[in-house]
PDB file of N, CA and C in Angstrom:
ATOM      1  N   UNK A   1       1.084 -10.733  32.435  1.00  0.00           N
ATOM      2  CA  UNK A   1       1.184 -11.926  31.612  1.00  0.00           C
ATOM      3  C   UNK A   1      -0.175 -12.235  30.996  1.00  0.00           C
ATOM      4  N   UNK A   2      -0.086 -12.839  29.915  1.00  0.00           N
ATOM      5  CA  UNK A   2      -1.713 -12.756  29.365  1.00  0.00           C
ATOM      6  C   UNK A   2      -1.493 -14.351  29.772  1.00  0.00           C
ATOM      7  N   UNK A   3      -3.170 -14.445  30.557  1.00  0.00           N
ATOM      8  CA  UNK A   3      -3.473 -15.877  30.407  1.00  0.00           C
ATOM      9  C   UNK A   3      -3.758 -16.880  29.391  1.00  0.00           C
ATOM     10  N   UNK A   4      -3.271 -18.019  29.758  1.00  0.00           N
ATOM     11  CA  UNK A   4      -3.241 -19.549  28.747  1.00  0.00           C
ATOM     12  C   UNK A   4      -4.215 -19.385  27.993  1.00  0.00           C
ATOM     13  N   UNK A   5      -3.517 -19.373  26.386  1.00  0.00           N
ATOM     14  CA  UNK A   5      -4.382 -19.607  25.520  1.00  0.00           C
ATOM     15  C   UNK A   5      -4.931 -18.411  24.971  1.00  0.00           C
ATOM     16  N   UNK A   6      -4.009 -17.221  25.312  1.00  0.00           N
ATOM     17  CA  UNK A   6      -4.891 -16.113  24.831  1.00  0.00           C
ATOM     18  C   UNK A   6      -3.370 -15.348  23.950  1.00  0.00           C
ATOM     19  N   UNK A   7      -2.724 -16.004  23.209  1.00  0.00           N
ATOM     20  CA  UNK A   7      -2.026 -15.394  22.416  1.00  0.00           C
ATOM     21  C   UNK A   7      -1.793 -14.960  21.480  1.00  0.00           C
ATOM     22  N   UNK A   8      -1.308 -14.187  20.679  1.00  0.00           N
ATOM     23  CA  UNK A   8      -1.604 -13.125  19.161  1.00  0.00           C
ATOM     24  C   UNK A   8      -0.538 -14.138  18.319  1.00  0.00           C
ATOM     25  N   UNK A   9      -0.961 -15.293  17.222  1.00  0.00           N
ATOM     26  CA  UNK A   9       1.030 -15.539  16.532  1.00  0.00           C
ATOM     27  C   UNK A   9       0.654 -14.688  15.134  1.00  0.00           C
ATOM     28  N   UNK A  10       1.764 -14.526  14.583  1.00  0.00           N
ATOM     29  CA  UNK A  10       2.082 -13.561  13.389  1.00  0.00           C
ATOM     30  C   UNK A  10       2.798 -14.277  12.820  1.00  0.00           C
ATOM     31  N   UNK A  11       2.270 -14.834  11.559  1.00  0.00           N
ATOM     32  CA  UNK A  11       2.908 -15.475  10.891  1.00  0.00           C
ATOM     33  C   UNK A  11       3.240 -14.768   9.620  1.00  0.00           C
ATOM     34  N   UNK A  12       4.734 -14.744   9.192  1.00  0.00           N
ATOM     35  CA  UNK A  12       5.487 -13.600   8.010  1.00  0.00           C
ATOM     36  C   UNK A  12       5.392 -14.594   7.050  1.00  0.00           C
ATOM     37  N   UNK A  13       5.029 -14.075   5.556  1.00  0.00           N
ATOM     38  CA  UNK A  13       5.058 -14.730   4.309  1.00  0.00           C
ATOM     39  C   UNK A  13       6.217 -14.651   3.962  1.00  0.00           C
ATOM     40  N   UNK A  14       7.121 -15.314   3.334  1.00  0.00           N
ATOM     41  CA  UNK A  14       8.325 -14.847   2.284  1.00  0.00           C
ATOM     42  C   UNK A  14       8.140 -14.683   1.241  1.00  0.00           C
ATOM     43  N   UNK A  15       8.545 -13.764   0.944  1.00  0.00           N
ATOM     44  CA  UNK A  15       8.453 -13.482  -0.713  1.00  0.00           C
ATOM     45  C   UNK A  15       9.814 -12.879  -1.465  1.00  0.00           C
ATOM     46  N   UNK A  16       9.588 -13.447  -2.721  1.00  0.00           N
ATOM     47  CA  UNK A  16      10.531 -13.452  -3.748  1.00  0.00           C
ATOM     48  C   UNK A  16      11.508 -11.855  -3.579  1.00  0.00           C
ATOM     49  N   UNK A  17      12.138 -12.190  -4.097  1.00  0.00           N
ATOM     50  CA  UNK A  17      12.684 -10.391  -4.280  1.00  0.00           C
ATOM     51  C   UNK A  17      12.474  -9.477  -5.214  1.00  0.00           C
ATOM     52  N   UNK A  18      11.758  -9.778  -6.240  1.00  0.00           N
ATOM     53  CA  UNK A  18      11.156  -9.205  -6.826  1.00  0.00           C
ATOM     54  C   UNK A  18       9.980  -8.108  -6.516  1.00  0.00           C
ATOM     55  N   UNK A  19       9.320  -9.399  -5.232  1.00  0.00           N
ATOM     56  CA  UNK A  19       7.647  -8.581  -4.887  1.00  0.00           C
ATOM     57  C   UNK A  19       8.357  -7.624  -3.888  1.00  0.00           C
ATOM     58  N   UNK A  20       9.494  -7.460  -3.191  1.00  0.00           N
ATOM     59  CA  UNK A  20      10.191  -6.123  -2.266  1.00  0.00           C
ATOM     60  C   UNK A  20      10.515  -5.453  -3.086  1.00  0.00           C
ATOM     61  N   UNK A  21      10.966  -5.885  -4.362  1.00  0.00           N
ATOM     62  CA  UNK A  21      11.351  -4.365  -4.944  1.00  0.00           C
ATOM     63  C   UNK A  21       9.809  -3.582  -5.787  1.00  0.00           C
ATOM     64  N   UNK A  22       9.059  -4.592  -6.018  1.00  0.00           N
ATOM     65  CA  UNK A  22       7.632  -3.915  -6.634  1.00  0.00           C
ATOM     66  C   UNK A  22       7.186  -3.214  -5.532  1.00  0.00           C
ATOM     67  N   UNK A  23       7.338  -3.450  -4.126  1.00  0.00           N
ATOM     68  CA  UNK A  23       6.301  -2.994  -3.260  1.00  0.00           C
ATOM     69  C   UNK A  23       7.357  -1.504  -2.812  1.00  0.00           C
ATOM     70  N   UNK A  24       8.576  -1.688  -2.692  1.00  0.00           N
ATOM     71  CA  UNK A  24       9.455  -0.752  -2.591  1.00  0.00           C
ATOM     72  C   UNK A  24       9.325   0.857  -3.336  1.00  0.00           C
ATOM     73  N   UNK A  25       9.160  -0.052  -4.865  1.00  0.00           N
ATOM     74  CA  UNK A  25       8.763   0.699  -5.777  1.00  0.00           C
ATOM     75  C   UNK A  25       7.294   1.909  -5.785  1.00  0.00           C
ATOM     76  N   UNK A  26       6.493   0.803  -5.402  1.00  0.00           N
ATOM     77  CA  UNK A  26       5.027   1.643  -4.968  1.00  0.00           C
ATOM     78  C   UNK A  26       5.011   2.269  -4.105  1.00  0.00           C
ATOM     79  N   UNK A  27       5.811   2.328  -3.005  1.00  0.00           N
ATOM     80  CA  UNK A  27       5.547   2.990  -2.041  1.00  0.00           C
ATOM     81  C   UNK A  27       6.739   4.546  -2.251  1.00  0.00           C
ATOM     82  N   UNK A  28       7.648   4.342  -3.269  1.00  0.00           N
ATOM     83  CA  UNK A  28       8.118   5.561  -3.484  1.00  0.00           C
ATOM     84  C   UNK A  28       7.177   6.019  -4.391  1.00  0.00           C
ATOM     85  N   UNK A  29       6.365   5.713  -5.114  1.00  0.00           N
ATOM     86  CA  UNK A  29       5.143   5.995  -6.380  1.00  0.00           C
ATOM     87  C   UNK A  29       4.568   7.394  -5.866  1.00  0.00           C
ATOM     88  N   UNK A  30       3.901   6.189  -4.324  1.00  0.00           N
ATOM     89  CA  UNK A  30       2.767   7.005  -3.470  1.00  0.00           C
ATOM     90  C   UNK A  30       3.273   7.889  -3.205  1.00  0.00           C
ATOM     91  N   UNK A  31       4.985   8.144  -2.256  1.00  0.00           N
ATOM     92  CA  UNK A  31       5.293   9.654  -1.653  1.00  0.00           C
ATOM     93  C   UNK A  31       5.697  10.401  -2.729  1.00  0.00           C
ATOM     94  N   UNK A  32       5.837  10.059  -4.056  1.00  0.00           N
ATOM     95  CA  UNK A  32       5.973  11.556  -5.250  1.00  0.00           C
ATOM     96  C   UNK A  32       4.851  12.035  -5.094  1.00  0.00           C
ATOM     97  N   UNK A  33       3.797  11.075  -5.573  1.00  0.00           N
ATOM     98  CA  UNK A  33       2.377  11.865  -5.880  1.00  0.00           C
ATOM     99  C   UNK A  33       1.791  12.527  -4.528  1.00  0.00           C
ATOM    100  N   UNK A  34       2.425  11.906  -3.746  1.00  0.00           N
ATOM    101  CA  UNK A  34       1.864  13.143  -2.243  1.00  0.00           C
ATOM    102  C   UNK A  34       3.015  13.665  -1.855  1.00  0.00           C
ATOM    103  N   UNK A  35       3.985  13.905  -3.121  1.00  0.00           N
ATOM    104  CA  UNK A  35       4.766  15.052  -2.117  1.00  0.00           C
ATOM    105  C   UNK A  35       4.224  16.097  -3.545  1.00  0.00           C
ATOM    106  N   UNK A  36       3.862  15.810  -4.290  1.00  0.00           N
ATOM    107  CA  UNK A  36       3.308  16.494  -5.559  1.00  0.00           C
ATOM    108  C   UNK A  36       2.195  17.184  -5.295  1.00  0.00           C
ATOM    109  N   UNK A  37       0.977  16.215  -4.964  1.00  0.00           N
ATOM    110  CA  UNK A  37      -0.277  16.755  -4.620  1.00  0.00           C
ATOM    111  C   UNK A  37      -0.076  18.025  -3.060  1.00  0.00           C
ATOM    112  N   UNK A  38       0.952  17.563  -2.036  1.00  0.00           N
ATOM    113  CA  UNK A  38       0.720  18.733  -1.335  1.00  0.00           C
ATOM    114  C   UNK A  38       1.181  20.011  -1.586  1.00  0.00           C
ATOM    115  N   UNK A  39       2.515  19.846  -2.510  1.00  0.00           N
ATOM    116  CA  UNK A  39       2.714  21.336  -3.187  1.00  0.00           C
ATOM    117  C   UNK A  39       2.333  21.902  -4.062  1.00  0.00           C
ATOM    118  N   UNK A  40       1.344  21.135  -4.732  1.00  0.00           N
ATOM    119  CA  UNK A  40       0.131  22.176  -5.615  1.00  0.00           C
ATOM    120  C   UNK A  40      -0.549  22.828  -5.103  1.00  0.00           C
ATOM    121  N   UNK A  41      -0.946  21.974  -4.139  1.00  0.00           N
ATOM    122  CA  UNK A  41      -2.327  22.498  -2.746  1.00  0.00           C
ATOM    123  C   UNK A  41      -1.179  23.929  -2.187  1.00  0.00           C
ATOM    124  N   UNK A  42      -0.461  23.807  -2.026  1.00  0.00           N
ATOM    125  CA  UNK A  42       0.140  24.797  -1.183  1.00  0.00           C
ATOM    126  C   UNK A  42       0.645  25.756  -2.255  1.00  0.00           C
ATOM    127  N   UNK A  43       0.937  25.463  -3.338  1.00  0.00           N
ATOM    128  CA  UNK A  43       0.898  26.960  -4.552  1.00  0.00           C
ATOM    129  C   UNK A  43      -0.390  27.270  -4.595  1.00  0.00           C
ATOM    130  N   UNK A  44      -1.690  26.876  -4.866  1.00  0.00           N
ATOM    131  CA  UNK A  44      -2.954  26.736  -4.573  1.00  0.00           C
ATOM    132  C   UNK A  44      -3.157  26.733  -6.567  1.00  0.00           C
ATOM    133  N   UNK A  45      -2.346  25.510  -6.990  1.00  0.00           N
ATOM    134  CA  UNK A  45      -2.875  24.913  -8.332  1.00  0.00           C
ATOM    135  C   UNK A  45      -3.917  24.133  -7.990  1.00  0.00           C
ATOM    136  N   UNK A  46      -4.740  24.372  -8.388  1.00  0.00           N
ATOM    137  CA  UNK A  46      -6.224  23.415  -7.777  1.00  0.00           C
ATOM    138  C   UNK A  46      -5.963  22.368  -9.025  1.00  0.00           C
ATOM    139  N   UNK A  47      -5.824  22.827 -10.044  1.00  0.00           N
ATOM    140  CA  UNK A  47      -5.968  21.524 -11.393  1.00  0.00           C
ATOM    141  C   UNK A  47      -4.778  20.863 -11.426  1.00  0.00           C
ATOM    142  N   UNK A  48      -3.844  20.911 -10.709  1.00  0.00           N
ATOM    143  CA  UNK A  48      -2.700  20.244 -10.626  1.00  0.00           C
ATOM    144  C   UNK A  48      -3.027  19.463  -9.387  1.00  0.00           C
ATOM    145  N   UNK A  49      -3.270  19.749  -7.993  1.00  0.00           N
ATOM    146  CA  UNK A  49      -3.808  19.204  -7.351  1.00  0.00           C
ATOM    147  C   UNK A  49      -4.787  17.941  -7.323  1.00  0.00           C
ATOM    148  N   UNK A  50      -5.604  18.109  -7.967  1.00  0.00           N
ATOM    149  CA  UNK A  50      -6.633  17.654  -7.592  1.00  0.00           C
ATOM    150  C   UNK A  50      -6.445  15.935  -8.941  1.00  0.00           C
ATOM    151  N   UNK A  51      -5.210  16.588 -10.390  1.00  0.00           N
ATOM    152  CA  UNK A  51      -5.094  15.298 -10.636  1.00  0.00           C
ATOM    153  C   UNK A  51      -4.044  14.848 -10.111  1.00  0.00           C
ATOM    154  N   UNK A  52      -3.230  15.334  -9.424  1.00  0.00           N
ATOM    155  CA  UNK A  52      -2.440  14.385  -8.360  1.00  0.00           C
ATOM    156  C   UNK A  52      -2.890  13.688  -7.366  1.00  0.00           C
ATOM    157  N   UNK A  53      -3.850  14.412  -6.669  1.00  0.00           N
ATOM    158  CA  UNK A  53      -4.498  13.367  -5.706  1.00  0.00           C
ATOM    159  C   UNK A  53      -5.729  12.322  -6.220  1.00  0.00           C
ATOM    160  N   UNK A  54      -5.910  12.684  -7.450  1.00  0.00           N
ATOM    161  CA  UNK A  54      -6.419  11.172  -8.223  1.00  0.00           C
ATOM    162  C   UNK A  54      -5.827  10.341  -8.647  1.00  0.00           C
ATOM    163  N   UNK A  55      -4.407  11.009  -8.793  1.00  0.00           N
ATOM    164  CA  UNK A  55      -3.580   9.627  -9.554  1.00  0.00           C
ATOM    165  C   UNK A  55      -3.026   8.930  -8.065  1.00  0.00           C
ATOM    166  N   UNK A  56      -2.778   9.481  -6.969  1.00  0.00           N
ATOM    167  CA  UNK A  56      -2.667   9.391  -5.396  1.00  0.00           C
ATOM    168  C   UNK A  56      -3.377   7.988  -4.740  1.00  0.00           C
ATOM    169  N   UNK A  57      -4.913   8.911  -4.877  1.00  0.00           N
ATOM    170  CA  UNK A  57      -5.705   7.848  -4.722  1.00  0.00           C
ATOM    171  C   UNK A  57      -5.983   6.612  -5.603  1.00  0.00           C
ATOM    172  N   UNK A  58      -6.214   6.747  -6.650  1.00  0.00           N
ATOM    173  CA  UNK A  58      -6.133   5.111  -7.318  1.00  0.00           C
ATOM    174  C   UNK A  58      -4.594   4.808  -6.925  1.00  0.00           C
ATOM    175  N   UNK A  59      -3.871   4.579  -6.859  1.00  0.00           N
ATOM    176  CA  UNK A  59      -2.899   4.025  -6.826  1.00  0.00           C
ATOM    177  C   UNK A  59      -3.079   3.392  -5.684  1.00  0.00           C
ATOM    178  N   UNK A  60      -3.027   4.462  -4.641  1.00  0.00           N
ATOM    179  CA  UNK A  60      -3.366   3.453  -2.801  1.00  0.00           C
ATOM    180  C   UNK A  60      -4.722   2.725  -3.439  1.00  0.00           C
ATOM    181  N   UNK A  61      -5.740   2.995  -3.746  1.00  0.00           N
ATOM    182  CA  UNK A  61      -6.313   1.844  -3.826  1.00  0.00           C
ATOM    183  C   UNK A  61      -6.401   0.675  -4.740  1.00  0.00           C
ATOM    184  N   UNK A  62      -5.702   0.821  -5.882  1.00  0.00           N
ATOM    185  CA  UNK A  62      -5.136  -0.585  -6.427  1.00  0.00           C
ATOM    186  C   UNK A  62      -3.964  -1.275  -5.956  1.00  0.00           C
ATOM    187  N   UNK A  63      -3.157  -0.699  -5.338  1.00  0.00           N
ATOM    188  CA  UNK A  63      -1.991  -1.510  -4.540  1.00  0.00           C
ATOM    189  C   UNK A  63      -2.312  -2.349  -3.610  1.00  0.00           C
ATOM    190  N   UNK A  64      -4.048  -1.397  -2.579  1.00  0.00           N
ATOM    191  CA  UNK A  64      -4.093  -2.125  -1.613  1.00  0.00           C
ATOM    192  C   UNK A  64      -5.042  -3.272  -1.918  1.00  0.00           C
ATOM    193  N   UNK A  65      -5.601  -2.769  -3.199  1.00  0.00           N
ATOM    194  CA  UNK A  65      -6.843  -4.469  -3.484  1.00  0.00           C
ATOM    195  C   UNK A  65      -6.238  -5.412  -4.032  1.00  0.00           C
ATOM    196  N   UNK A  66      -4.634  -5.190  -4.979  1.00  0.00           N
ATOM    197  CA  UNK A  66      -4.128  -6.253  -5.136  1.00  0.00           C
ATOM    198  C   UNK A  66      -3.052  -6.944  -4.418  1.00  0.00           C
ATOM    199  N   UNK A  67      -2.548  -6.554  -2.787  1.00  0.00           N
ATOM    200  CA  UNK A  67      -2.333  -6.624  -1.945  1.00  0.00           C
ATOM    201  C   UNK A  67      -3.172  -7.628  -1.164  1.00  0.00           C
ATOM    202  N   UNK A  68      -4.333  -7.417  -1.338  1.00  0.00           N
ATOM    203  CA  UNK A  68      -5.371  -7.871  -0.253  1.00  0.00           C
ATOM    204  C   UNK A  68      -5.969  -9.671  -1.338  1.00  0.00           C
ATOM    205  N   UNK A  69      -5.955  -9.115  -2.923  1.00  0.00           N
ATOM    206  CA  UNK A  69      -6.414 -10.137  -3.804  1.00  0.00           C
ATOM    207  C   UNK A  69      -5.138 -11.508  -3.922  1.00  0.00           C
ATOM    208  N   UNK A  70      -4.146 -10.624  -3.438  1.00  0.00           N
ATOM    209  CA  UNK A  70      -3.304 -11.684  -3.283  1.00  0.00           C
ATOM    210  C   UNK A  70      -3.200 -12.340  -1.807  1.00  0.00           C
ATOM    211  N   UNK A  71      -3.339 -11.504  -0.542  1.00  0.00           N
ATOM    212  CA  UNK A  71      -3.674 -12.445   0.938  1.00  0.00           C
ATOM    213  C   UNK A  71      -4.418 -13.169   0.551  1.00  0.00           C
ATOM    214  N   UNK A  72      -5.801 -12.861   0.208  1.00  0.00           N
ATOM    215  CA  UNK A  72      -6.755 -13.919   0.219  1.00  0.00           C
ATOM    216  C   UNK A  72      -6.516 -15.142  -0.568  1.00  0.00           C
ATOM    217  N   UNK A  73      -6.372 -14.987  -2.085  1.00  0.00           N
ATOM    218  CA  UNK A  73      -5.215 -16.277  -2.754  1.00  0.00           C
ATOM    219  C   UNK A  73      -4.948 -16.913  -2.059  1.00  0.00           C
ATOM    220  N   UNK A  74      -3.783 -16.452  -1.458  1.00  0.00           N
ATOM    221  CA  UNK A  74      -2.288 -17.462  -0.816  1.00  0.00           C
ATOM    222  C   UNK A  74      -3.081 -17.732   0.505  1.00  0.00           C
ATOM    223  N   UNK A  75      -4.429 -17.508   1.291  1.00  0.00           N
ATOM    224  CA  UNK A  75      -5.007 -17.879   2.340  1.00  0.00           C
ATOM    225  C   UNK A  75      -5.500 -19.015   1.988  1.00  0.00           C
ATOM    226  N   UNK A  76      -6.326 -19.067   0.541  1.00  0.00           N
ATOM    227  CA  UNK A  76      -7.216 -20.067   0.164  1.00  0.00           C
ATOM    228  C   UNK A  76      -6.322 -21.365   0.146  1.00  0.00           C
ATOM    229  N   UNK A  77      -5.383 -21.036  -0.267  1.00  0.00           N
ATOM    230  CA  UNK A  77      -3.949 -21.787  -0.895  1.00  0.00           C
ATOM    231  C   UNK A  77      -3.361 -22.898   0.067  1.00  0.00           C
ATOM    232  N   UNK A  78      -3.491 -22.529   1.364  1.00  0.00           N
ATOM    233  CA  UNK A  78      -2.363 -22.638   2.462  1.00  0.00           C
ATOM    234  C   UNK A  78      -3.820 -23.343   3.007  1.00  0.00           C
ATOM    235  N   UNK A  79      -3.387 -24.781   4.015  1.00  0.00           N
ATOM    236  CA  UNK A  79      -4.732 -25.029   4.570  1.00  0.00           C
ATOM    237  C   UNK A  79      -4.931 -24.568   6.148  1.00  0.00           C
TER     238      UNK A  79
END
């Protein structure tokens, strides 16, 4: 049992249905371009590769900064 006062809460946002199907959407985005980028790598297209895993990578990382630009928002937001 964890002692008094030492508990984890998780609090779930709701969101519209729109932002499940955008995020739905991105996350099938990401597994084309990495099911893309690993079978270039594995024909050994290096120039096919290598812009798949750029278009790969920006993507994870603009999903996840506007992911994160929006927690912080709706943190500032909420008192």
């Amino acid at each position: 049992m964890a002692e008094k006062g030492k508990f984890l809460v998780v609090k779930i946002r709701k969101s519209t249905w729109f932002i499940w199907v955008l995020r739905i959407i991105w996350i099938l985005w990401l597994l084309f371009w990495a099911e893309f980028a690993i079978g270039s790598w594995k024909e050994l297209e290096q120039r096919a590769f290598v812009i798949s895993f750029v278009i790969l990578l920006v993507s994870l990382v603009l999903g996840s900064f506007l992911w994160l630009w929006g927690y912080i928002k709706h943190k500032k937001a909420t008192p």
